[in-house]
PDB file of N, CA and C in Angstrom:
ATOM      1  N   UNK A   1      52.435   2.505  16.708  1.00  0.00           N
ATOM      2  CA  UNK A   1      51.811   1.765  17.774  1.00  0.00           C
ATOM      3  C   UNK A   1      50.637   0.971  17.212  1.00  0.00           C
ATOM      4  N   UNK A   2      51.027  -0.041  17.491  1.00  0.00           N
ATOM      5  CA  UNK A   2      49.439  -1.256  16.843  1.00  0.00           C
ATOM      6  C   UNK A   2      48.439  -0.956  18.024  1.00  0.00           C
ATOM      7  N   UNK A   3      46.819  -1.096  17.550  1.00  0.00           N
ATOM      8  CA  UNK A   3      45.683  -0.979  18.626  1.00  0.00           C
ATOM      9  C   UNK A   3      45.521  -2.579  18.105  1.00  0.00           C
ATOM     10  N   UNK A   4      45.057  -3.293  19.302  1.00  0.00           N
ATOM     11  CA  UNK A   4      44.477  -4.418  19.518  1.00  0.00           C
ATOM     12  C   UNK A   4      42.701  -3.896  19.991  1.00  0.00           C
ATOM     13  N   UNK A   5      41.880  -4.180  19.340  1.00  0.00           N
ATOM     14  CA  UNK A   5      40.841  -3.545  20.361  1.00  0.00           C
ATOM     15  C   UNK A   5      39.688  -5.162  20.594  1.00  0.00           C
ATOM     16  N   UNK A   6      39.863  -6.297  19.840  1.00  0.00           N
ATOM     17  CA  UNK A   6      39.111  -7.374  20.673  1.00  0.00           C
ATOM     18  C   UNK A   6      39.291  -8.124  19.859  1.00  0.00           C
ATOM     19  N   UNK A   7      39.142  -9.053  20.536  1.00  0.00           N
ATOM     20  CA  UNK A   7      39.611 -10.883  19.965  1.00  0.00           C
ATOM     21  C   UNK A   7      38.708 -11.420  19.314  1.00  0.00           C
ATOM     22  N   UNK A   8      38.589 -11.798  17.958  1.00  0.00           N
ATOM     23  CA  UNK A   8      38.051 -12.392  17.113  1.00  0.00           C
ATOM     24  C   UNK A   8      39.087 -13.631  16.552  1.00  0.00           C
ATOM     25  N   UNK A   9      38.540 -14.719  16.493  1.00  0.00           N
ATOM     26  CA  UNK A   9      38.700 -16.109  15.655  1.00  0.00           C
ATOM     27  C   UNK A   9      38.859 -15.760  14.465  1.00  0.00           C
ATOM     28  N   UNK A  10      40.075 -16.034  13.655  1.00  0.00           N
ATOM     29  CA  UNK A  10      39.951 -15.635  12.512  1.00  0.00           C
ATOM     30  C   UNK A  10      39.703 -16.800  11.680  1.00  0.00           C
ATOM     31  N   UNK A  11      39.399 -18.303  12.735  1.00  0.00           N
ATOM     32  CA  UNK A  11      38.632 -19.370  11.946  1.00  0.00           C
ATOM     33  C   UNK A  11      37.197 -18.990  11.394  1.00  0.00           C
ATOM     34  N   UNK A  12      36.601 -18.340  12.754  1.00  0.00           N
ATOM     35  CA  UNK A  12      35.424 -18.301  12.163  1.00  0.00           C
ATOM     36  C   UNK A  12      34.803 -16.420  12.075  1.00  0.00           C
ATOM     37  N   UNK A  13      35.972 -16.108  12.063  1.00  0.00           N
ATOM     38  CA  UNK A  13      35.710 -14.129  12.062  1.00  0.00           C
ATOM     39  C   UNK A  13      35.425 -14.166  10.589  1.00  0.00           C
ATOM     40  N   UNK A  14      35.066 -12.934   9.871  1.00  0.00           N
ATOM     41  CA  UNK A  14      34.658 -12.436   8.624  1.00  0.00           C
ATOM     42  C   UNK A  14      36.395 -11.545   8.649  1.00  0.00           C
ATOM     43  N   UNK A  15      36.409 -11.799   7.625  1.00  0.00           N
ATOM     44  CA  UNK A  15      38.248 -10.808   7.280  1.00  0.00           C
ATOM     45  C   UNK A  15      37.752  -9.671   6.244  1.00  0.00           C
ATOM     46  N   UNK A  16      37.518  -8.440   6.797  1.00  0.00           N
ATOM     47  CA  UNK A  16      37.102  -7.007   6.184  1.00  0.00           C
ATOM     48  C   UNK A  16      38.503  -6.155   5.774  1.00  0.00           C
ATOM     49  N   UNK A  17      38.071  -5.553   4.741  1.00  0.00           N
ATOM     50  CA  UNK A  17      38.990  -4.340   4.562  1.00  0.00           C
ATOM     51  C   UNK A  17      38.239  -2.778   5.720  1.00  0.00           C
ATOM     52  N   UNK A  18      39.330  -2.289   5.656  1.00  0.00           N
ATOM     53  CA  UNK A  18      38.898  -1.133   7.100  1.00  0.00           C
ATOM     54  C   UNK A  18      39.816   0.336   6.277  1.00  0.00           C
ATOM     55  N   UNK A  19      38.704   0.668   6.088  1.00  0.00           N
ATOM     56  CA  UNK A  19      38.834   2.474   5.314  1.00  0.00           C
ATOM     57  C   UNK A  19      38.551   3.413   6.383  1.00  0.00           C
ATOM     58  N   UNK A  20      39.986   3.655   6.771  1.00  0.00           N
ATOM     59  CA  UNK A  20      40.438   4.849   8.033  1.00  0.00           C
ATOM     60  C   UNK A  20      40.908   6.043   7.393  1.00  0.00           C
ATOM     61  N   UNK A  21      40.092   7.530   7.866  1.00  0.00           N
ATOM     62  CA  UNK A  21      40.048   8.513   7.178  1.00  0.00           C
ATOM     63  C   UNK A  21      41.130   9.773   8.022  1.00  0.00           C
ATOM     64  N   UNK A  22      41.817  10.051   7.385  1.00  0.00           N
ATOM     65  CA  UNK A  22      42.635  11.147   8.053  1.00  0.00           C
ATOM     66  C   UNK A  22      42.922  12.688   7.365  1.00  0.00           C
ATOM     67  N   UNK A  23      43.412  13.664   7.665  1.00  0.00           N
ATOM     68  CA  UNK A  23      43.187  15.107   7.186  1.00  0.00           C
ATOM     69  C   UNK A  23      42.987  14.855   5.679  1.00  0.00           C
ATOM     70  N   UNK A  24      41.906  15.219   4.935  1.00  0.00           N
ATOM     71  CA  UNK A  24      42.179  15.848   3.377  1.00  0.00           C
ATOM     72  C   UNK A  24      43.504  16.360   2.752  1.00  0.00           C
ATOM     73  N   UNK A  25      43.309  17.199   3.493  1.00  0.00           N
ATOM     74  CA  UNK A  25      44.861  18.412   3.136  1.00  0.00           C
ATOM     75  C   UNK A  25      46.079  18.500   4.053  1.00  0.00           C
ATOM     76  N   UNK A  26      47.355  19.000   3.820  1.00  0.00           N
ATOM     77  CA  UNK A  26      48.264  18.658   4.425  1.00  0.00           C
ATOM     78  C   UNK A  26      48.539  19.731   5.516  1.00  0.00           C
ATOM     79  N   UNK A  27      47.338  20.894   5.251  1.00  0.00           N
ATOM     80  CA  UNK A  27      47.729  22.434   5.938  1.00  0.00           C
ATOM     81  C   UNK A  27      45.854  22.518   6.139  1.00  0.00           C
ATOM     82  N   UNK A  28      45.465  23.372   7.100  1.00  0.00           N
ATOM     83  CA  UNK A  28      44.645  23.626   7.918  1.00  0.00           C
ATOM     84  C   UNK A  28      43.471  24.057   6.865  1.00  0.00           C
ATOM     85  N   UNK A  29      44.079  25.491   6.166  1.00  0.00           N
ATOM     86  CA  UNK A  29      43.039  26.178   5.447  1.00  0.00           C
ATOM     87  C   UNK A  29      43.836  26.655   3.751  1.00  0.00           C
ATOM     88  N   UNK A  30      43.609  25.220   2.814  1.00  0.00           N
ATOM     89  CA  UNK A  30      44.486  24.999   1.468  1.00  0.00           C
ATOM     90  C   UNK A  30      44.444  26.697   0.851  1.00  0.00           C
ATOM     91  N   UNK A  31      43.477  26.980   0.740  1.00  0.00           N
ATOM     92  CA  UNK A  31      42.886  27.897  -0.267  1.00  0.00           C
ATOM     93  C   UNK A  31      42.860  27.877  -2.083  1.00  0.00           C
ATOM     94  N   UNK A  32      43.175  28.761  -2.684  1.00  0.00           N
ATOM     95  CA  UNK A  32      43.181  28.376  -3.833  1.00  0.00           C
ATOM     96  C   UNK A  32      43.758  26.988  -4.551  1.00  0.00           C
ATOM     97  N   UNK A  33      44.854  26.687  -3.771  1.00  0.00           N
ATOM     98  CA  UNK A  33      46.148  25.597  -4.409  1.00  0.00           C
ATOM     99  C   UNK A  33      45.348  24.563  -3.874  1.00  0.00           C
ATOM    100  N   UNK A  34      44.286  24.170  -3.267  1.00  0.00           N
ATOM    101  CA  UNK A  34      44.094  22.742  -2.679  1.00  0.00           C
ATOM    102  C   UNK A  34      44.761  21.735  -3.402  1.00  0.00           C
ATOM    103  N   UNK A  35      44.446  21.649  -4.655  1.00  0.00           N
ATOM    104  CA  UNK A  35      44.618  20.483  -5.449  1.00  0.00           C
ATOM    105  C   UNK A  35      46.289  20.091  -5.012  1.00  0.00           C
ATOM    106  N   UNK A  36      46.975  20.933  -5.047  1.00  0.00           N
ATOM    107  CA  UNK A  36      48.539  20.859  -4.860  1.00  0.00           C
ATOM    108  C   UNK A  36      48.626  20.652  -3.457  1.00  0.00           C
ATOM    109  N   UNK A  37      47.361  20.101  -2.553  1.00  0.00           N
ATOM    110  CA  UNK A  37      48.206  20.654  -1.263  1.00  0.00           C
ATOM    111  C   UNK A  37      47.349  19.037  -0.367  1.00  0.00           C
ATOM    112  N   UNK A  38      46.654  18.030  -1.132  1.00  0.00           N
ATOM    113  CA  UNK A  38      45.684  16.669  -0.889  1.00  0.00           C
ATOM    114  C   UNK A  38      47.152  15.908  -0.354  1.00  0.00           C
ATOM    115  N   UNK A  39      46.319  15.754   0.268  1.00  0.00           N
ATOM    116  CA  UNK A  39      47.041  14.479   1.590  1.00  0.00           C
ATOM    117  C   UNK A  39      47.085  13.412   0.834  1.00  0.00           C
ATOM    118  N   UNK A  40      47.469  12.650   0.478  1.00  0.00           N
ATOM    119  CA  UNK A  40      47.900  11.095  -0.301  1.00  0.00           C
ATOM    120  C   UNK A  40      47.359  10.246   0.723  1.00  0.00           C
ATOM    121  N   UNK A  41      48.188  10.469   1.762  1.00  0.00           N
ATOM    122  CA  UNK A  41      47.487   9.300   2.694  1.00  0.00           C
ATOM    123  C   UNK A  41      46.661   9.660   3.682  1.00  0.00           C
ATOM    124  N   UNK A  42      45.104  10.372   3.340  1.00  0.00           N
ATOM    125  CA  UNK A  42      44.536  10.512   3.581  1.00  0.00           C
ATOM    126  C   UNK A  42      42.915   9.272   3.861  1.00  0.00           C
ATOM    127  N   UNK A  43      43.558   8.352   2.958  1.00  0.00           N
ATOM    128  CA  UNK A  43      42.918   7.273   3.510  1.00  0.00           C
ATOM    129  C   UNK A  43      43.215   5.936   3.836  1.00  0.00           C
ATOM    130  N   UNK A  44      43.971   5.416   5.110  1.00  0.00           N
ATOM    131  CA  UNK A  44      44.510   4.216   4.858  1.00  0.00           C
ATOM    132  C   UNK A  44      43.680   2.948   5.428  1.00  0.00           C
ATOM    133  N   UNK A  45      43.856   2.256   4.503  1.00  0.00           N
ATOM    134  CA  UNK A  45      43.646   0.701   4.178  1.00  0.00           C
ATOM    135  C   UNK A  45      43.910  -0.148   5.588  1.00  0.00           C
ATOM    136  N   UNK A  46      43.291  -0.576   5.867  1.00  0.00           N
ATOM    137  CA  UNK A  46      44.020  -1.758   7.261  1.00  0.00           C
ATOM    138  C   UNK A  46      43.042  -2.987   6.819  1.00  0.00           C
ATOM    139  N   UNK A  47      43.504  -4.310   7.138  1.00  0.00           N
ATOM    140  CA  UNK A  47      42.848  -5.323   6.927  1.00  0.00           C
ATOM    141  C   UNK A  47      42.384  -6.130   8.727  1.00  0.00           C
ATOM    142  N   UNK A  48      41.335  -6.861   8.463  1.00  0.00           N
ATOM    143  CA  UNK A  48      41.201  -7.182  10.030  1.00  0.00           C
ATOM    144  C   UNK A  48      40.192  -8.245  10.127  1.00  0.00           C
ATOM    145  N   UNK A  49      39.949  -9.051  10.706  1.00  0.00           N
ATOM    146  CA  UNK A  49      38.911  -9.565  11.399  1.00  0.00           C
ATOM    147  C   UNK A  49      37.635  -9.015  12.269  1.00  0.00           C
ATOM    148  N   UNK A  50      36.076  -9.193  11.457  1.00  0.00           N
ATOM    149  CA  UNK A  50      34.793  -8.797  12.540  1.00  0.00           C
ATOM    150  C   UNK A  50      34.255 -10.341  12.940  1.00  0.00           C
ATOM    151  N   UNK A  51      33.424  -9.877  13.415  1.00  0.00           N
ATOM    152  CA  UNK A  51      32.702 -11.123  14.213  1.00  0.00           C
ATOM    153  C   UNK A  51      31.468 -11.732  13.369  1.00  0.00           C
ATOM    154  N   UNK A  52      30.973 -12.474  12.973  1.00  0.00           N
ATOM    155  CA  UNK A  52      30.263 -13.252  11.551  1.00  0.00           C
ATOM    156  C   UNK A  52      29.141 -12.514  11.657  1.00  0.00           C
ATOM    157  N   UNK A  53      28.061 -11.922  12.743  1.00  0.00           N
ATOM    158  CA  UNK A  53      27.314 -11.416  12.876  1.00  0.00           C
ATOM    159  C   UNK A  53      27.188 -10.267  12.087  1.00  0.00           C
ATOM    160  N   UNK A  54      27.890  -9.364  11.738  1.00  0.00           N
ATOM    161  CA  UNK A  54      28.518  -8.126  10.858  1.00  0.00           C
ATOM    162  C   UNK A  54      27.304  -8.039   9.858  1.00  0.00           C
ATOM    163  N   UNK A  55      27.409  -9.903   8.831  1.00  0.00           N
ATOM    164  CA  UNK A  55      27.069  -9.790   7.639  1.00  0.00           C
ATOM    165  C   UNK A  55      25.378  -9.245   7.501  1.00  0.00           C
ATOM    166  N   UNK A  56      24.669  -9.748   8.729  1.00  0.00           N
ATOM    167  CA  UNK A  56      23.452  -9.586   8.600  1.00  0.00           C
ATOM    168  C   UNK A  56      23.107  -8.089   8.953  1.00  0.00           C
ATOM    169  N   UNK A  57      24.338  -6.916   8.869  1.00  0.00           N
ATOM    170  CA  UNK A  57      24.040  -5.591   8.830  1.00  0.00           C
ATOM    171  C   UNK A  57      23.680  -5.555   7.338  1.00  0.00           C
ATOM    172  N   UNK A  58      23.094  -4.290   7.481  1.00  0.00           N
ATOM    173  CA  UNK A  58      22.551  -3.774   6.102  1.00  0.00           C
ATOM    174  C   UNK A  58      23.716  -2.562   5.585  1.00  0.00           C
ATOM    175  N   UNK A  59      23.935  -2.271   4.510  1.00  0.00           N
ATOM    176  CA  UNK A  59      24.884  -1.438   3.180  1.00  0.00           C
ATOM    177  C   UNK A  59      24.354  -0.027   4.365  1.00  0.00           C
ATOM    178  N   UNK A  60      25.153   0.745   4.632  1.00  0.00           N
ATOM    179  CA  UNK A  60      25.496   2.058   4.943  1.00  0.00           C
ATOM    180  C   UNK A  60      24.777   2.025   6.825  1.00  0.00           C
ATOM    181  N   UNK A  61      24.358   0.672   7.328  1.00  0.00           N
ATOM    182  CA  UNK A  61      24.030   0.533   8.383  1.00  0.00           C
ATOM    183  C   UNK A  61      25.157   1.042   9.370  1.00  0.00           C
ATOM    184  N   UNK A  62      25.218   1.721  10.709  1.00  0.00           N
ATOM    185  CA  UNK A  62      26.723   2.363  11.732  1.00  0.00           C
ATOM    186  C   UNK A  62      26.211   1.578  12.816  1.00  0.00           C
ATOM    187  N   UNK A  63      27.147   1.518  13.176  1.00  0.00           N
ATOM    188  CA  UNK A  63      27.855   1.016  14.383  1.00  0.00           C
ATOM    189  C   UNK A  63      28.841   0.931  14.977  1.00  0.00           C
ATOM    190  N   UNK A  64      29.519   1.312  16.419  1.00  0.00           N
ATOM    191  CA  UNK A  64      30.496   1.377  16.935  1.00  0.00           C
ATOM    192  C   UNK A  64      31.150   0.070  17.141  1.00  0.00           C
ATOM    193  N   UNK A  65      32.334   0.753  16.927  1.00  0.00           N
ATOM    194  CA  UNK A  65      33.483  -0.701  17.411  1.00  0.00           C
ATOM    195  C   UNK A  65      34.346   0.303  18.645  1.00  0.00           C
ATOM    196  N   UNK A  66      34.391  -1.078  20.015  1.00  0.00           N
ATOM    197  CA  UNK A  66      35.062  -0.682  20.900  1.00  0.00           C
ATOM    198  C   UNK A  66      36.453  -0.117  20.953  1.00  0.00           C
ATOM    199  N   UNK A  67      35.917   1.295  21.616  1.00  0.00           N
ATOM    200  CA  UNK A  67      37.211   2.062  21.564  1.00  0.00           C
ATOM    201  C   UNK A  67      37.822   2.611  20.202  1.00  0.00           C
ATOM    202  N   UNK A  68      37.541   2.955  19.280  1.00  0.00           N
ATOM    203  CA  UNK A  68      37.749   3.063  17.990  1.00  0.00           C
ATOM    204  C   UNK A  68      36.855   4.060  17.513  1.00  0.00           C
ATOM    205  N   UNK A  69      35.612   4.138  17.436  1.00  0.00           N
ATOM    206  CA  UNK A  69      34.328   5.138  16.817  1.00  0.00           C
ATOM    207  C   UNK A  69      33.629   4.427  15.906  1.00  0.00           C
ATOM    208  N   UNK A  70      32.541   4.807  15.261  1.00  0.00           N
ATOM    209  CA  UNK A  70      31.629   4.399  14.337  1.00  0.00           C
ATOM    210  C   UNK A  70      32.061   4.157  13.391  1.00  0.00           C
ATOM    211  N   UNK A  71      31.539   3.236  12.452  1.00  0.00           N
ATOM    212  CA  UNK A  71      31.388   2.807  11.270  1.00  0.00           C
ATOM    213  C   UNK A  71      30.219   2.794  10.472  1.00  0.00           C
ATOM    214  N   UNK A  72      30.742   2.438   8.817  1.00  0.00           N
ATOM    215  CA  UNK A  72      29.286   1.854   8.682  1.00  0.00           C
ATOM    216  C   UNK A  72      29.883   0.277   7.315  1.00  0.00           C
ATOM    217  N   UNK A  73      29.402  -0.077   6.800  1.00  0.00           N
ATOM    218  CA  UNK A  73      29.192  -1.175   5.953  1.00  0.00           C
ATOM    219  C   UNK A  73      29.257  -0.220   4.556  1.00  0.00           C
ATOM    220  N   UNK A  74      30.303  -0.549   4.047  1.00  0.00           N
ATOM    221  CA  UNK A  74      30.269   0.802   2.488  1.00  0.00           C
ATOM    222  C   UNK A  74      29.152  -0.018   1.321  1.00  0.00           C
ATOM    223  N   UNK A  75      29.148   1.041   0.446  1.00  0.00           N
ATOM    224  CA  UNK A  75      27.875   1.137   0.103  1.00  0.00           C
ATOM    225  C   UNK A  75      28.486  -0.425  -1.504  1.00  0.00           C
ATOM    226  N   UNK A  76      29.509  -0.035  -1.348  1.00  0.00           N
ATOM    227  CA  UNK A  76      30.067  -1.380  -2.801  1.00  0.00           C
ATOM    228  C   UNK A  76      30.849  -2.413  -2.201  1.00  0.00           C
ATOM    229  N   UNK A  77      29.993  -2.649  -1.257  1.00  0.00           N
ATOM    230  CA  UNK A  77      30.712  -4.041  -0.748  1.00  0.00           C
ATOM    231  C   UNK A  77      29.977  -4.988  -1.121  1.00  0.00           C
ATOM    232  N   UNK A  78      30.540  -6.371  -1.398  1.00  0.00           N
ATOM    233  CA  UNK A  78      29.753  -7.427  -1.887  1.00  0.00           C
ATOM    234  C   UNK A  78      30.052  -8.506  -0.932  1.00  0.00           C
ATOM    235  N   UNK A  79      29.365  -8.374   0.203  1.00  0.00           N
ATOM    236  CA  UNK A  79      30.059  -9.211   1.229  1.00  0.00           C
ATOM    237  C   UNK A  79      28.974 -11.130   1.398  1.00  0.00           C
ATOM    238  N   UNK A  80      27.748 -10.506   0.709  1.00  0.00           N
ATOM    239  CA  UNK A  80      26.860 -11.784   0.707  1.00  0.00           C
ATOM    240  C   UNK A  80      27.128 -12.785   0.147  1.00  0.00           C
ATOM    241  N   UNK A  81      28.188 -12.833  -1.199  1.00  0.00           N
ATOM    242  CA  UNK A  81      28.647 -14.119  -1.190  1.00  0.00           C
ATOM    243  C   UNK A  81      30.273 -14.105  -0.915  1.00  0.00           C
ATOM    244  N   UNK A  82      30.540 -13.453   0.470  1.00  0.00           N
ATOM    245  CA  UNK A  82      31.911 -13.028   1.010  1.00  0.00           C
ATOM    246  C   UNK A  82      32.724 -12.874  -0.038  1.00  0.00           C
ATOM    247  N   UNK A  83      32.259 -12.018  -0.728  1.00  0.00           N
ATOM    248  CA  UNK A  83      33.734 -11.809  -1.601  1.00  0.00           C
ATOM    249  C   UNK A  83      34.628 -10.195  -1.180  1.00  0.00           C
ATOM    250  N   UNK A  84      34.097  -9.607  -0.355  1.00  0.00           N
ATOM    251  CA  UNK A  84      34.571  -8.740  -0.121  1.00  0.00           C
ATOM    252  C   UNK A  84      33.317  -7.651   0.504  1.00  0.00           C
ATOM    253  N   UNK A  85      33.925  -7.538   2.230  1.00  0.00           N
ATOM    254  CA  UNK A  85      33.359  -6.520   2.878  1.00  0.00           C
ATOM    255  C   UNK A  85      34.380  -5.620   3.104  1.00  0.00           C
ATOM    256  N   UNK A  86      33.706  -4.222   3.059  1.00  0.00           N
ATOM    257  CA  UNK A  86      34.581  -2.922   3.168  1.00  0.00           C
ATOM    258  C   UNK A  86      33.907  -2.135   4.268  1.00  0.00           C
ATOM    259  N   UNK A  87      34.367  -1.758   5.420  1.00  0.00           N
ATOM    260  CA  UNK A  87      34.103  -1.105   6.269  1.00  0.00           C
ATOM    261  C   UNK A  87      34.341   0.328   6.439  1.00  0.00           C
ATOM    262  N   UNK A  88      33.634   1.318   6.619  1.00  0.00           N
ATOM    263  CA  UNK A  88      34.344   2.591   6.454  1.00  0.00           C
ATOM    264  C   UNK A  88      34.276   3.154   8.054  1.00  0.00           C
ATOM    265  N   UNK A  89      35.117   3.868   8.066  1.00  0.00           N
ATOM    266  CA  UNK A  89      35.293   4.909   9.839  1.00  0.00           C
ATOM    267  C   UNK A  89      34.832   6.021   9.076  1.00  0.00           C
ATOM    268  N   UNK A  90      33.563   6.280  10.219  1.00  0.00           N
ATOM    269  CA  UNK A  90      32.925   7.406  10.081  1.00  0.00           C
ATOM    270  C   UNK A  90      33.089   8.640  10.796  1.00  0.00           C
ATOM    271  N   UNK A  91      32.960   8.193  12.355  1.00  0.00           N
ATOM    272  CA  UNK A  91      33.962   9.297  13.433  1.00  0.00           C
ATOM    273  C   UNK A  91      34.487   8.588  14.344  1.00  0.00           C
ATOM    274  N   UNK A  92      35.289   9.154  14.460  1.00  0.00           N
ATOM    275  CA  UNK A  92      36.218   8.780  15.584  1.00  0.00           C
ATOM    276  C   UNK A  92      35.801   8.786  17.226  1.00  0.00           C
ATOM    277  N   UNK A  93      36.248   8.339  17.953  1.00  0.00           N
ATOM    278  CA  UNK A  93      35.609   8.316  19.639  1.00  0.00           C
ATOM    279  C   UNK A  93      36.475   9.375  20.193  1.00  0.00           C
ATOM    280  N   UNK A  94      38.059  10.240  19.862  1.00  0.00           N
ATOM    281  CA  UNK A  94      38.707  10.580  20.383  1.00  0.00           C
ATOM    282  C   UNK A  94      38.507  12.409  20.448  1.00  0.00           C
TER     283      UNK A  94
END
């Protein structure tokens, strides 16, 4: 199921990478074996459009996006001469 959650111009939107975090492990409580037991896709990648305003946040600054949960601005993004902003999900709203 795709989420649409708000309309941005992608003439004049900022185009971010979006680091969405899901279980570590594939079982509740790993124990010894963790290493054998890491979720692969435990972090997936989505690409997207924010609104230009974004840039004048500051590196590890949060903020919510509607319907979705907090974020923040990752800490190795080099978005000031737009070469690349990375957004991370911090918690979820659900």
């Amino acid at each position: 199921m795709k989420k649409i959650i708000h309309w941005v111009s992608a003439t004049y939107g900022v185009r971010a990478e979006f680091r969405m975090f899901d279980h570590l492990f594939k079982v509740p409580n790993p124990g010894e074996n963790f290493l054998e037991l890491i979720n692969e896709n435990s972090m997936i990648l989505k690409m997207g459009f924010v609104e230009p305003e974004i840039l004048s946040f500051k590196k590890g600054q949060h903020f919510q996006l509607e319907r979705e949960g907090y974020f923040c601005i990752d800490a190795d993004s080099n978005y000031v001469k737009n070469l690349k902003l990375t957004i991370n999900h911090i918690v979820s709203l659900k």
